[in-house]
C-alpha atoms as a PDB file:
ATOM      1  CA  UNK A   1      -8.485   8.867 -11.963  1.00  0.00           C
ATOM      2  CA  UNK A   2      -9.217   6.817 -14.946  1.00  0.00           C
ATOM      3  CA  UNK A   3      -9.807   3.033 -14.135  1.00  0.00           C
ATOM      4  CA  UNK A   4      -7.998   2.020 -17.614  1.00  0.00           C
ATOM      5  CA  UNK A   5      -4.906   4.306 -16.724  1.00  0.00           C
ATOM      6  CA  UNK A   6      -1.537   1.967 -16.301  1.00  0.00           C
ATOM      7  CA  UNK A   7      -0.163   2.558 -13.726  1.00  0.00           C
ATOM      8  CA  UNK A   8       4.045   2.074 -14.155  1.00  0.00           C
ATOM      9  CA  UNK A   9       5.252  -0.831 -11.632  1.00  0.00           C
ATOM     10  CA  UNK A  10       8.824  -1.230 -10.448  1.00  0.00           C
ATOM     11  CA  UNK A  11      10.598  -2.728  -7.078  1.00  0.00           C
ATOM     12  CA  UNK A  12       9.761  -0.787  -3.883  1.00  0.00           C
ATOM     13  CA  UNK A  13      12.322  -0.838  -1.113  1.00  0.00           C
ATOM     14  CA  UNK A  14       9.697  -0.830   1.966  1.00  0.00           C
ATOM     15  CA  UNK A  15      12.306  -0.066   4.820  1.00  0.00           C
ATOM     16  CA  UNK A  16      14.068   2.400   3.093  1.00  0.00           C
ATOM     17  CA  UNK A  17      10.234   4.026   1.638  1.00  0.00           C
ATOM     18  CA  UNK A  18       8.988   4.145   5.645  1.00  0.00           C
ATOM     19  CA  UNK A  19      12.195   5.875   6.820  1.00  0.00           C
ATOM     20  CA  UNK A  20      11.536   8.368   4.527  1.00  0.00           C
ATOM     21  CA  UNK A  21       8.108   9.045   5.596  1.00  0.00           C
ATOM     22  CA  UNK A  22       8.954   8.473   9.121  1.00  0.00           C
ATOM     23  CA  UNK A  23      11.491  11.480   8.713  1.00  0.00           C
ATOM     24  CA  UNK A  24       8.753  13.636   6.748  1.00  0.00           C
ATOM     25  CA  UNK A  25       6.133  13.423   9.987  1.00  0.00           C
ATOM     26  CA  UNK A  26       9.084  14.261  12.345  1.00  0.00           C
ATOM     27  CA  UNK A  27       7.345  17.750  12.984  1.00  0.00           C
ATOM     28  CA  UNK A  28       3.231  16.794  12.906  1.00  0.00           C
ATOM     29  CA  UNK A  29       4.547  14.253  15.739  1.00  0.00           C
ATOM     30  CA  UNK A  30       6.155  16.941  17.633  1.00  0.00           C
ATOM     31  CA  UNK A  31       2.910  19.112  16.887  1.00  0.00           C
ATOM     32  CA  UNK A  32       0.476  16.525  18.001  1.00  0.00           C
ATOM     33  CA  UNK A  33       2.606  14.745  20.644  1.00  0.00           C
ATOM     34  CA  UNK A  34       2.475  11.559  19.202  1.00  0.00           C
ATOM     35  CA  UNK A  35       5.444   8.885  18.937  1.00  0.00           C
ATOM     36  CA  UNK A  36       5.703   6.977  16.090  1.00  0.00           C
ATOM     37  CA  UNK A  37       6.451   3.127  16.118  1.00  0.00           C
ATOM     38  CA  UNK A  38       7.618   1.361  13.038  1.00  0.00           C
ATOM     39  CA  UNK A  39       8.393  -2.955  12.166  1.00  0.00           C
ATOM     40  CA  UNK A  40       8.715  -3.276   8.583  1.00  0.00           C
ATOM     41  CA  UNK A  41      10.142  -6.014   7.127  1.00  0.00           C
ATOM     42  CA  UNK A  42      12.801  -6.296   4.345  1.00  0.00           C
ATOM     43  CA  UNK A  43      10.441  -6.513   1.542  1.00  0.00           C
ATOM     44  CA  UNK A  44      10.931  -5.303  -1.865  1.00  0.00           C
ATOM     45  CA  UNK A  45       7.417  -4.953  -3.375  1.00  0.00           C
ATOM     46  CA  UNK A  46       6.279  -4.582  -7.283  1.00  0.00           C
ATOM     47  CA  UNK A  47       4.275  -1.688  -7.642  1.00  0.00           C
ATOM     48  CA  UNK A  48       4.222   2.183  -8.193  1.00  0.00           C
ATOM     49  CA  UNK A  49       6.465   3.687  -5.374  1.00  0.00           C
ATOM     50  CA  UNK A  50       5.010   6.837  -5.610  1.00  0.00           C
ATOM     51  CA  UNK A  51       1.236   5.321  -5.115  1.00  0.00           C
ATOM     52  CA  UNK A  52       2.077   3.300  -2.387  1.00  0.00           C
ATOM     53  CA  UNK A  53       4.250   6.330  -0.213  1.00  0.00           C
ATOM     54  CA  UNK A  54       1.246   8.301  -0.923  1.00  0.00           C
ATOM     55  CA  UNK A  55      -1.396   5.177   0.568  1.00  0.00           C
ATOM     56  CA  UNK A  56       0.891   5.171   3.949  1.00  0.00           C
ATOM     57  CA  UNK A  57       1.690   8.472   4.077  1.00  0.00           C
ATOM     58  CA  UNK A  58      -2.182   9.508   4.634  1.00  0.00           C
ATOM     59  CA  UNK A  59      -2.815   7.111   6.704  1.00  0.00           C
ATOM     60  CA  UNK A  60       0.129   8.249   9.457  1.00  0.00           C
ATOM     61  CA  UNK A  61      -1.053  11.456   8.610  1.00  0.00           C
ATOM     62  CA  UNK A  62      -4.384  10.676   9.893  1.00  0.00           C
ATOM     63  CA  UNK A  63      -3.476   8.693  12.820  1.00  0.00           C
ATOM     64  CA  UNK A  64      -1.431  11.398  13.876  1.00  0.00           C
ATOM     65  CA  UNK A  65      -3.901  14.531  13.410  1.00  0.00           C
ATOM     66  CA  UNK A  66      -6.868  12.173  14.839  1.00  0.00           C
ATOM     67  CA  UNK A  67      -4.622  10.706  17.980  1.00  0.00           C
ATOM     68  CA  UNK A  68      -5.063  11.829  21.738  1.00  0.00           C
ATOM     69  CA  UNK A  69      -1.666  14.071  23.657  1.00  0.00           C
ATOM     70  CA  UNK A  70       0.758  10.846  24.180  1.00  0.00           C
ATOM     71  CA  UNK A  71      -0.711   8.744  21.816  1.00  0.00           C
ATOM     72  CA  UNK A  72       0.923   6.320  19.286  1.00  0.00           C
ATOM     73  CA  UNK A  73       1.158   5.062  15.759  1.00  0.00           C
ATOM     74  CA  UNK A  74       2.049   1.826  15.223  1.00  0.00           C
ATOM     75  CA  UNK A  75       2.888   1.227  11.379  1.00  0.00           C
ATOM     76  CA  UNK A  76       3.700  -2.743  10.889  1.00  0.00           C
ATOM     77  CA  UNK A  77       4.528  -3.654   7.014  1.00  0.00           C
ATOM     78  CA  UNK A  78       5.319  -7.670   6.999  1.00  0.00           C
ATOM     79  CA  UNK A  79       4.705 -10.717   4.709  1.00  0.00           C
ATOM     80  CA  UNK A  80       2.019 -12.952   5.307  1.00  0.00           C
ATOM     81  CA  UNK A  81       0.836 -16.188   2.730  1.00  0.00           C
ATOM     82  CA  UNK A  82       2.690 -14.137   0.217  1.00  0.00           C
ATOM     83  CA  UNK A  83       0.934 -11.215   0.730  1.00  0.00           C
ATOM     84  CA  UNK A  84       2.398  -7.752   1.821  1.00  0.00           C
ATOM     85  CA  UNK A  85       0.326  -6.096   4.471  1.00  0.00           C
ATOM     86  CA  UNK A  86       0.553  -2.650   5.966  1.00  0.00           C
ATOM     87  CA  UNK A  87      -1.055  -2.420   9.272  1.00  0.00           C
ATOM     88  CA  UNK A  88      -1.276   1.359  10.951  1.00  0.00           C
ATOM     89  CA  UNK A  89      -2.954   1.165  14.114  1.00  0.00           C
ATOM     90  CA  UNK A  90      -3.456   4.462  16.582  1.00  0.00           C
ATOM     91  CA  UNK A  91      -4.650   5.272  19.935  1.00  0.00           C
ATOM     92  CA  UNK A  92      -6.710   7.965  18.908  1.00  0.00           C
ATOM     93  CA  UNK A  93     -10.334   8.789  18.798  1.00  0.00           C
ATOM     94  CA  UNK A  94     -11.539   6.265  16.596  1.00  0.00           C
ATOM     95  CA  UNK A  95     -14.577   6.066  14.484  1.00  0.00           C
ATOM     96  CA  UNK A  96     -17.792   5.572  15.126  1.00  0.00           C
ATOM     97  CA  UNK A  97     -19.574   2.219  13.876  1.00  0.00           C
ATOM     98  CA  UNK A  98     -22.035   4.235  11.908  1.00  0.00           C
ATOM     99  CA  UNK A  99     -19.508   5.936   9.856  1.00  0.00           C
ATOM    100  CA  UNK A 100     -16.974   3.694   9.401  1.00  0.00           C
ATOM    101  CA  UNK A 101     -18.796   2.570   6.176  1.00  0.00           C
ATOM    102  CA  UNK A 102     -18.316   5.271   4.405  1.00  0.00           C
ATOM    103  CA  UNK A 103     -14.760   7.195   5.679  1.00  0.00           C
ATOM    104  CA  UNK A 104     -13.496   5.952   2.429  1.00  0.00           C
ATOM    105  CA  UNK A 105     -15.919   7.887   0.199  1.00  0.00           C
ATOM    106  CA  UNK A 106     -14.499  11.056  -1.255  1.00  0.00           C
ATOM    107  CA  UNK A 107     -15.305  14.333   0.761  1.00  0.00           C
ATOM    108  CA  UNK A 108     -16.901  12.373   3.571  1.00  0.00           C
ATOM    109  CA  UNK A 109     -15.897  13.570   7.152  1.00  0.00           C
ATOM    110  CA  UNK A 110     -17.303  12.122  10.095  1.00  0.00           C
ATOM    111  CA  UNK A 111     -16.342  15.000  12.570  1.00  0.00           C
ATOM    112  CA  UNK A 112     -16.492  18.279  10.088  1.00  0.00           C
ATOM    113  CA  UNK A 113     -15.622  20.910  12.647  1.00  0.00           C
ATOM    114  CA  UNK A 114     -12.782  18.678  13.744  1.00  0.00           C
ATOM    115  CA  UNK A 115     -11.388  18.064  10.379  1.00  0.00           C
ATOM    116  CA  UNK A 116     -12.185  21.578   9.416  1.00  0.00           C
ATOM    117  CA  UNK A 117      -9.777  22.533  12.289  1.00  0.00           C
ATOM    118  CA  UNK A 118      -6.787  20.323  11.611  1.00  0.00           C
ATOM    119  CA  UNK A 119      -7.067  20.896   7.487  1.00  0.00           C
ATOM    120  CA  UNK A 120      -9.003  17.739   6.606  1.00  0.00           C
ATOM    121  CA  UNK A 121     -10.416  17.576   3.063  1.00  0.00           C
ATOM    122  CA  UNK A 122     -12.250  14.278   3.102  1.00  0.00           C
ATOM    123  CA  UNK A 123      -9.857  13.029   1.017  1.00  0.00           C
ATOM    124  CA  UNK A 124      -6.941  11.122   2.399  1.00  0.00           C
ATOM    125  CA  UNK A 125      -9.124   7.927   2.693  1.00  0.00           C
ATOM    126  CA  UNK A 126     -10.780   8.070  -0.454  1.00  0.00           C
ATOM    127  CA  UNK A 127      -7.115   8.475  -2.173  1.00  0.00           C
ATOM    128  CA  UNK A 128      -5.912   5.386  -0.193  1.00  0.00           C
ATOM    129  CA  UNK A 129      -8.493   3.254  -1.316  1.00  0.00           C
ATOM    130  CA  UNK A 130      -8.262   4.692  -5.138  1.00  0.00           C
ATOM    131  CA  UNK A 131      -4.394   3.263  -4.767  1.00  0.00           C
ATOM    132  CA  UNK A 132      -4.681  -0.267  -2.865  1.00  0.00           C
ATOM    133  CA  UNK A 133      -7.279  -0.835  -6.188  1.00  0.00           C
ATOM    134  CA  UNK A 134      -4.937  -0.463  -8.469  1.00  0.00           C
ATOM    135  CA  UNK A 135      -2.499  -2.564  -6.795  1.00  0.00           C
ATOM    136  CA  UNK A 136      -5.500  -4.958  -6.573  1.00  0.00           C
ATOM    137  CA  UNK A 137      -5.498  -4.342  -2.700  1.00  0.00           C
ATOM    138  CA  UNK A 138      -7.636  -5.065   0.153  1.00  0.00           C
ATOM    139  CA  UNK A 139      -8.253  -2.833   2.932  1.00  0.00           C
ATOM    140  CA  UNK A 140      -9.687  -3.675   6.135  1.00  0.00           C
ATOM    141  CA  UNK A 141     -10.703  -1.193   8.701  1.00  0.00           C
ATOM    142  CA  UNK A 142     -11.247  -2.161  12.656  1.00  0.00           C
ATOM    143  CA  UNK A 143     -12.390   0.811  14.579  1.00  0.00           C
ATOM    144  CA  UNK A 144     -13.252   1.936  18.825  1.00  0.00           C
ATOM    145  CA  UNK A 145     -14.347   4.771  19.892  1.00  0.00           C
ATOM    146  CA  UNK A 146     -11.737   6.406  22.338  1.00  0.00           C
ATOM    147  CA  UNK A 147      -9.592   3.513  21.831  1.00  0.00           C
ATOM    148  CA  UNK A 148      -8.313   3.773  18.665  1.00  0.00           C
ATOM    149  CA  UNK A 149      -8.091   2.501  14.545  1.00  0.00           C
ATOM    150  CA  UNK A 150      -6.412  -0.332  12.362  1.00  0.00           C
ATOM    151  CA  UNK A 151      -6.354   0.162   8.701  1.00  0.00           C
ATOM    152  CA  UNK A 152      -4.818  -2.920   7.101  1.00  0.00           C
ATOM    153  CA  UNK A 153      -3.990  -2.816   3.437  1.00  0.00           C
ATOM    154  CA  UNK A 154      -3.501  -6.117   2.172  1.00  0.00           C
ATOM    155  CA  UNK A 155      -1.843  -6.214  -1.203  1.00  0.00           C
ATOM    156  CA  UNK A 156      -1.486  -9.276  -3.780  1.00  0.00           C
ATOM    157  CA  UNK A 157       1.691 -11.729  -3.607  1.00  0.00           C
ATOM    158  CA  UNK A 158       4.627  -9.380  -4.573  1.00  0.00           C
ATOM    159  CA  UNK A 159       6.332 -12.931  -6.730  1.00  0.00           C
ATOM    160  CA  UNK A 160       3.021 -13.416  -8.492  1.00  0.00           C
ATOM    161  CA  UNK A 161       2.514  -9.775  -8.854  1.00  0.00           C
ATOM    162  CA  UNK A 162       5.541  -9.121 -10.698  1.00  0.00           C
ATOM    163  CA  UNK A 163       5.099 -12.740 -13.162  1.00  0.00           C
ATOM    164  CA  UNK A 164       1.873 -11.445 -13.846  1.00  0.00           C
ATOM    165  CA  UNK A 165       2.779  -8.097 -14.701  1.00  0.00           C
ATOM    166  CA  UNK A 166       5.690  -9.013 -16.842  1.00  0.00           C
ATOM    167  CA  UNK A 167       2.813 -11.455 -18.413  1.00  0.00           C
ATOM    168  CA  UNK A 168       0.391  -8.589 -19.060  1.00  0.00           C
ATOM    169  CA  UNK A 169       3.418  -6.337 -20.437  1.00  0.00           C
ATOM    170  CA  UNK A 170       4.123  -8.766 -23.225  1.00  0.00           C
ATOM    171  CA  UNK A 171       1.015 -10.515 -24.267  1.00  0.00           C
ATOM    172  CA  UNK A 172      -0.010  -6.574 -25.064  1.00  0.00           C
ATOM    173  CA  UNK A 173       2.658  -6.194 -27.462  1.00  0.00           C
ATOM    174  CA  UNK A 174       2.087  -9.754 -28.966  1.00  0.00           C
ATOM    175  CA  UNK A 175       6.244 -10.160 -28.635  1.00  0.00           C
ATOM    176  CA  UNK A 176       6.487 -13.709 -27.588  1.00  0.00           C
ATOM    177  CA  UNK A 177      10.180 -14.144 -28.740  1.00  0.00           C
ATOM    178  CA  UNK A 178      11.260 -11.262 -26.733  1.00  0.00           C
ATOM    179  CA  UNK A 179       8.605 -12.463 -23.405  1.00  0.00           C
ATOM    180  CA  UNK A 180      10.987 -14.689 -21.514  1.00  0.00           C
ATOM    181  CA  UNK A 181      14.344 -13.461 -21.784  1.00  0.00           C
ATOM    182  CA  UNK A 182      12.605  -9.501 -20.951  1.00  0.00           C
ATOM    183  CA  UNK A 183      10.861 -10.616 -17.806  1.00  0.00           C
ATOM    184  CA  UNK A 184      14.251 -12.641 -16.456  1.00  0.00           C
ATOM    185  CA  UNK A 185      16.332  -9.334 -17.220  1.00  0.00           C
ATOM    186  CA  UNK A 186      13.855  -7.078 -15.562  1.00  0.00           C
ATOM    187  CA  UNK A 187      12.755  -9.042 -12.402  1.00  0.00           C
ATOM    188  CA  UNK A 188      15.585 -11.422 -11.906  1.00  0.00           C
ATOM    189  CA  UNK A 189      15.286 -11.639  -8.086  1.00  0.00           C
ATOM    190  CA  UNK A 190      11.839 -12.405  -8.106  1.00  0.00           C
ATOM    191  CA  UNK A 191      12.620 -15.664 -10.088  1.00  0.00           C
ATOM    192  CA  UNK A 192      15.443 -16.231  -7.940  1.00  0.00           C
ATOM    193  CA  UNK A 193      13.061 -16.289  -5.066  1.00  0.00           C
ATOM    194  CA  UNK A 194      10.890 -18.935  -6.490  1.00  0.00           C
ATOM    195  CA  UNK A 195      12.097 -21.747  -8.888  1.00  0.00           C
ATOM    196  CA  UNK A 196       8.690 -22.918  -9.905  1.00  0.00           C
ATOM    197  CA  UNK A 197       8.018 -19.373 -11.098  1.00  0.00           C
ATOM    198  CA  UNK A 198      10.730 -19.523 -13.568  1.00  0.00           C
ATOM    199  CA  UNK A 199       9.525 -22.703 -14.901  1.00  0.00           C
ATOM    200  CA  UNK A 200       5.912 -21.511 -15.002  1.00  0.00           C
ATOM    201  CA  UNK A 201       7.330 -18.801 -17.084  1.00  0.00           C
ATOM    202  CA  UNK A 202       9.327 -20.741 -19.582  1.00  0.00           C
ATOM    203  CA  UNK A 203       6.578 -23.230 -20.144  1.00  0.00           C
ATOM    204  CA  UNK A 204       3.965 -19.912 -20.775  1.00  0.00           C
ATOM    205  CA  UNK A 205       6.675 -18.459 -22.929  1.00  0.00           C
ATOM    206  CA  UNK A 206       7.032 -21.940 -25.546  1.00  0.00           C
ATOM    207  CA  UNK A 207       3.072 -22.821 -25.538  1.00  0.00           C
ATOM    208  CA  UNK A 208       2.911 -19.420 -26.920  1.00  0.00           C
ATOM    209  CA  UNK A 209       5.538 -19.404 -29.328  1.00  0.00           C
ATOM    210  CA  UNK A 210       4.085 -22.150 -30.421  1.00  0.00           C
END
């Protein structure tokens, strides 16, 4: 739980991440009688795979358990000004205005005899927002009651995310030699992507050497 605890970052397949976790919460949506809709781009994000199947993972779980009979989830993961957002939006219950300041604190339930019932902890929010800040995330919450919940989860520019982690990776080991030609092995597509990135990084990489 440690702020100062690094966190290991590597290229996230986004499609092939949400089919997984579509397949996983086959049976809650067969349980609940919800459908499931998904959009996700083909985006291949920088950042800890694990974290990040855990962040959408609790929030389908949620807008499943919390849904009406014949409701839907709508997960939406897509690009916008560089960053990459997930969107889940339900038809469910919602959340009160007076609550919906606090769903992300740990242990806090805003129905407990409702939670209580369908095995909520008080915990799947607080766990989301723990892993959108270390991926320097935003979240943004939009909320009705009997009409449903958005969560939006914006995360930093995946490009910029992975120069600045390859940045981070060698300035801490004070290898300047080895900087450049370590950051164009590891995330060569990401360079690829955008030109002036590699040129930002070659003109870091010689200001330092020298």
């Amino acid at each position: 739980d440690s702020d100062d605890l690094i966190v290991e970052k590597v290229p996230v397949k986004m499609q092939a991440l949400m089919k997984d976790i579509s397949e996983d919460y086959e049976g809650l949506l067969l349980k609940y009688k919800v459908e499931l809709h998904t959009d996700v781009e083909p985006i291949t994000y920088i950042g800890n795979g694990s974290q990040i199947e855990t962040l959408i993972s609790n929030l389908v779980s949620n807008a499943i358990k919390y849904n009406k009979e014949d409701g839907h989830v709508y997960v939406h993961i897509y690009s916008k000004k560089d960053n990459m957002i997930i969107e889940v939006k339900d038809t469910g219950i919602g959340i009160p205005l007076a609550d919906q300041g606090r769903v992300f604190e740990r242990f806090y339930r805003v129905d407990k005899g409702r939670s209580r019932i369908k095995g909520g902890t008080g915990l799947g929010l607080a766990i989301v927002k723990h892993i959108a800040e270390q991926h320097g995330a935003k979240i943004e919450l939009t909320s009705a009651e009997n009409v449903g919940t958005t969560i939006k989860v914006i995360f930093p520019d995946p490009v910029s995310n992975a120069f600045f982690h390859v940045c981070l990776y060698s300035f801490n080991r004070r290898n300047f030699f080895y900087f450049f030609p370590y950051s164009l092995l590891r995330y060569p597509q990401f360079f690829c992507q955008k030109s002036d990135h590699f040129f930002r990084l070659f003109y870091l990489t010689v200001n330092y050497r020298n």
